[in-house]
C-alpha atoms as a PDB file:
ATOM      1  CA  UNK A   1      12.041   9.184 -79.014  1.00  0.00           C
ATOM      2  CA  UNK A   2      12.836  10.291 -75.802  1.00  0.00           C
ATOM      3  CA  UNK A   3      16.912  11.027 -74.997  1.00  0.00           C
ATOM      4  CA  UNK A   4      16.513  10.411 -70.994  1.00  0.00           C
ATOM      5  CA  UNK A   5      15.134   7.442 -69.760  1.00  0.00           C
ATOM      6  CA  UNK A   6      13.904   5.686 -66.026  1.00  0.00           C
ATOM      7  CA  UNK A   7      15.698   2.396 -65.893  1.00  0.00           C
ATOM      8  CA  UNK A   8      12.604  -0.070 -65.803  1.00  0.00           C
ATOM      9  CA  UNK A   9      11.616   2.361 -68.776  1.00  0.00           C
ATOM     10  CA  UNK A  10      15.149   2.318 -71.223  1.00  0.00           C
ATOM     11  CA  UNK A  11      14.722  -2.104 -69.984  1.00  0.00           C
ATOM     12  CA  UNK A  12      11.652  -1.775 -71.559  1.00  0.00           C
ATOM     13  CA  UNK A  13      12.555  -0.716 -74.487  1.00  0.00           C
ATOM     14  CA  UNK A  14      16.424  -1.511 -74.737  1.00  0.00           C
ATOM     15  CA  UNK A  15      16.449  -2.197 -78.473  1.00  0.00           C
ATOM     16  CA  UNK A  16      15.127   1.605 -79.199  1.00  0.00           C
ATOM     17  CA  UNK A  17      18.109   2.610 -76.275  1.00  0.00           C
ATOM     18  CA  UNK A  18      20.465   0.842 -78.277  1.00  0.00           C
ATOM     19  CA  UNK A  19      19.481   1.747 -81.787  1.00  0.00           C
ATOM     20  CA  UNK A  20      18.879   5.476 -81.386  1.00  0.00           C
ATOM     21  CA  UNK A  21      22.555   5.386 -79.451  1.00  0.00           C
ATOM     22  CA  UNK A  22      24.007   4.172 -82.742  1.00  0.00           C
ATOM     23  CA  UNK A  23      22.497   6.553 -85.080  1.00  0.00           C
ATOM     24  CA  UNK A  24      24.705   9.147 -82.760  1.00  0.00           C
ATOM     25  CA  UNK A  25      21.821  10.105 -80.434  1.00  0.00           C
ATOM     26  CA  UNK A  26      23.756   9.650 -77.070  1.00  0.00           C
ATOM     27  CA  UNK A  27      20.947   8.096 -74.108  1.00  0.00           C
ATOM     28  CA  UNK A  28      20.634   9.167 -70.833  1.00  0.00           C
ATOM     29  CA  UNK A  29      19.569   6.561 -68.026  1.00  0.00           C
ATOM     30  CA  UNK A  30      18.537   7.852 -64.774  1.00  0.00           C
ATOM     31  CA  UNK A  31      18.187   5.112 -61.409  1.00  0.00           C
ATOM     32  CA  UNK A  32      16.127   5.526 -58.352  1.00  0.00           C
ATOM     33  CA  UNK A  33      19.591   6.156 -56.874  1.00  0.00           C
ATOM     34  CA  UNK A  34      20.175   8.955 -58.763  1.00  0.00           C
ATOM     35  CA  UNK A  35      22.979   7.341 -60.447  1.00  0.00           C
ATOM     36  CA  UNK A  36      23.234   8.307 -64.238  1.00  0.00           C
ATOM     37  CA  UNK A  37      24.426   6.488 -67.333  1.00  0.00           C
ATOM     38  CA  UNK A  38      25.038   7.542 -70.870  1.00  0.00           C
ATOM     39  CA  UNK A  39      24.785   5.245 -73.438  1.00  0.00           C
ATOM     40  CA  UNK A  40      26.421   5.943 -76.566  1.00  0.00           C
ATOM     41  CA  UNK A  41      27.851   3.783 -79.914  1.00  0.00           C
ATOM     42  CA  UNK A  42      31.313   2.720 -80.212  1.00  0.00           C
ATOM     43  CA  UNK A  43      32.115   4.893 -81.985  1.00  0.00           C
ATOM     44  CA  UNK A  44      31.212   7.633 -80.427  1.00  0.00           C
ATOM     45  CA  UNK A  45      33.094   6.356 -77.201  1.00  0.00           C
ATOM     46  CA  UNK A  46      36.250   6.001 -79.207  1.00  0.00           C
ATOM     47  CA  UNK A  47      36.357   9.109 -80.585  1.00  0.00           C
ATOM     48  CA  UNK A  48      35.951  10.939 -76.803  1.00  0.00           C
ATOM     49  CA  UNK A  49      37.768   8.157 -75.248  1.00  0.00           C
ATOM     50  CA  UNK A  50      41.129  10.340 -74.023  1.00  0.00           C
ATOM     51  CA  UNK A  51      44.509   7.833 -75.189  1.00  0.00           C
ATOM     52  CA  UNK A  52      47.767   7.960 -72.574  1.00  0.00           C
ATOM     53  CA  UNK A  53      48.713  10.655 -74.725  1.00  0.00           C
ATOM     54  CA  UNK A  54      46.612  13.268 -74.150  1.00  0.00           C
ATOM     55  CA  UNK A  55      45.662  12.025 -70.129  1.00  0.00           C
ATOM     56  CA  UNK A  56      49.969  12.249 -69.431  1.00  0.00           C
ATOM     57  CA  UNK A  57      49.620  15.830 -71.315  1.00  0.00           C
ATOM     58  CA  UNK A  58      46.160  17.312 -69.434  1.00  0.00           C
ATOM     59  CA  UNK A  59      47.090  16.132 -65.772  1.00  0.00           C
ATOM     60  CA  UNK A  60      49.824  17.440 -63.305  1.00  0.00           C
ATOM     61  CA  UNK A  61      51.371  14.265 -61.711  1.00  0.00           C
ATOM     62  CA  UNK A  62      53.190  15.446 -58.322  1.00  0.00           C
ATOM     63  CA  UNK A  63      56.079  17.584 -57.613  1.00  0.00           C
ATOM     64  CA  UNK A  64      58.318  18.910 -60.802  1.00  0.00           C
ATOM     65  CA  UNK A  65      61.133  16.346 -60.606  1.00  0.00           C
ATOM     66  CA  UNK A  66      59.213  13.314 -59.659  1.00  0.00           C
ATOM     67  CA  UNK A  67      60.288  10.366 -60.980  1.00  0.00           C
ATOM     68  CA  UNK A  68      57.398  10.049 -63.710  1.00  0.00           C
ATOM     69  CA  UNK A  69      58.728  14.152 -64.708  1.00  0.00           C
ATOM     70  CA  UNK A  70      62.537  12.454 -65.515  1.00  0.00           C
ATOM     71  CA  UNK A  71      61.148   9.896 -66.886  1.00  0.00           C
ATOM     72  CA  UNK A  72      59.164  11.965 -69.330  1.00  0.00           C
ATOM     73  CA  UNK A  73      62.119  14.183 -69.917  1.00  0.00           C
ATOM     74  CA  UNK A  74      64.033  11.482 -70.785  1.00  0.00           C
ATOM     75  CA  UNK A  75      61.821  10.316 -73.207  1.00  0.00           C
ATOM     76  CA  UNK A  76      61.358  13.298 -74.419  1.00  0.00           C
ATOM     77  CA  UNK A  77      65.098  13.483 -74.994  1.00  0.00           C
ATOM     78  CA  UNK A  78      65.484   9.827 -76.671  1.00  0.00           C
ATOM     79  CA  UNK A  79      62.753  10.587 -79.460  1.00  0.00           C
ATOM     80  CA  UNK A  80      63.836  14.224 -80.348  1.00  0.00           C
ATOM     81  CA  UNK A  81      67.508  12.744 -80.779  1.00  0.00           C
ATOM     82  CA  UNK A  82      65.679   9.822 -82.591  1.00  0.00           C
ATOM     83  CA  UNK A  83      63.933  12.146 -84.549  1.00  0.00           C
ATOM     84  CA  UNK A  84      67.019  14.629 -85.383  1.00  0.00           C
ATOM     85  CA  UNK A  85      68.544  11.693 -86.524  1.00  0.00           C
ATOM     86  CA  UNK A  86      65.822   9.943 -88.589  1.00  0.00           C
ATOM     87  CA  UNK A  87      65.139  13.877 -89.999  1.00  0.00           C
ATOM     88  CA  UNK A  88      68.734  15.184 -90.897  1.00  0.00           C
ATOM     89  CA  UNK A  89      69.724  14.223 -94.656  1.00  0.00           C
ATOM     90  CA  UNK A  90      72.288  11.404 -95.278  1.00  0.00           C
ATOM     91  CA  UNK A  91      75.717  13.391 -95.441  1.00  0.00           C
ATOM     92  CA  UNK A  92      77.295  10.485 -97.874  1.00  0.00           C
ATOM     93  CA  UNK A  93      74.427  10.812-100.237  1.00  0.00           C
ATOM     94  CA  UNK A  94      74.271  13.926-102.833  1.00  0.00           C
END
């Protein structure tokens, strides 16, 4: 079965599209345009999918100092003092 397809072709047969997609073989749909699509199964797409995590981490955003910078220093601040504190032993217990 064929991994690249001509829309009026991957129309044709959608349900092969769609099953071979969930078996993990991602599908490749080419327009007349030249526009592209990939079609591939949930959960396939979630595992790729980047979270706010990793896209705030991988992009430069601005100037150093920017607002969203103090803001993520500041969080950054918060949860290591939240996590000192949740990490360090009880002092009354022995």
């Amino acid at each position: 079965m064929p991994t690249s397809w001509q829309v009026a072709e991957a129309r044709r047969h959608f349900a092969e599209v769609i099953d071979a997609a969930s078996h993990g073989e991602p599908q490749f749909i080419a327009g007349r345009d030249g526009s592209e699509v990939v079609v591939v199964s949930k959960s396939d797409f979630d595992a790729t999918r980047p979270n706010l995590r990793t896209a705030l981490l991988a992009n430069p955003f601005g100037n150093r100092g920017d607002r969203l910078d103090q803001a993520l220093s500041d969080a950054r601040e918060v949860l290591g003092a939240a996590v000192t504190v949740v990490g360090e032993p009880d002092a009354d217990r022995s």
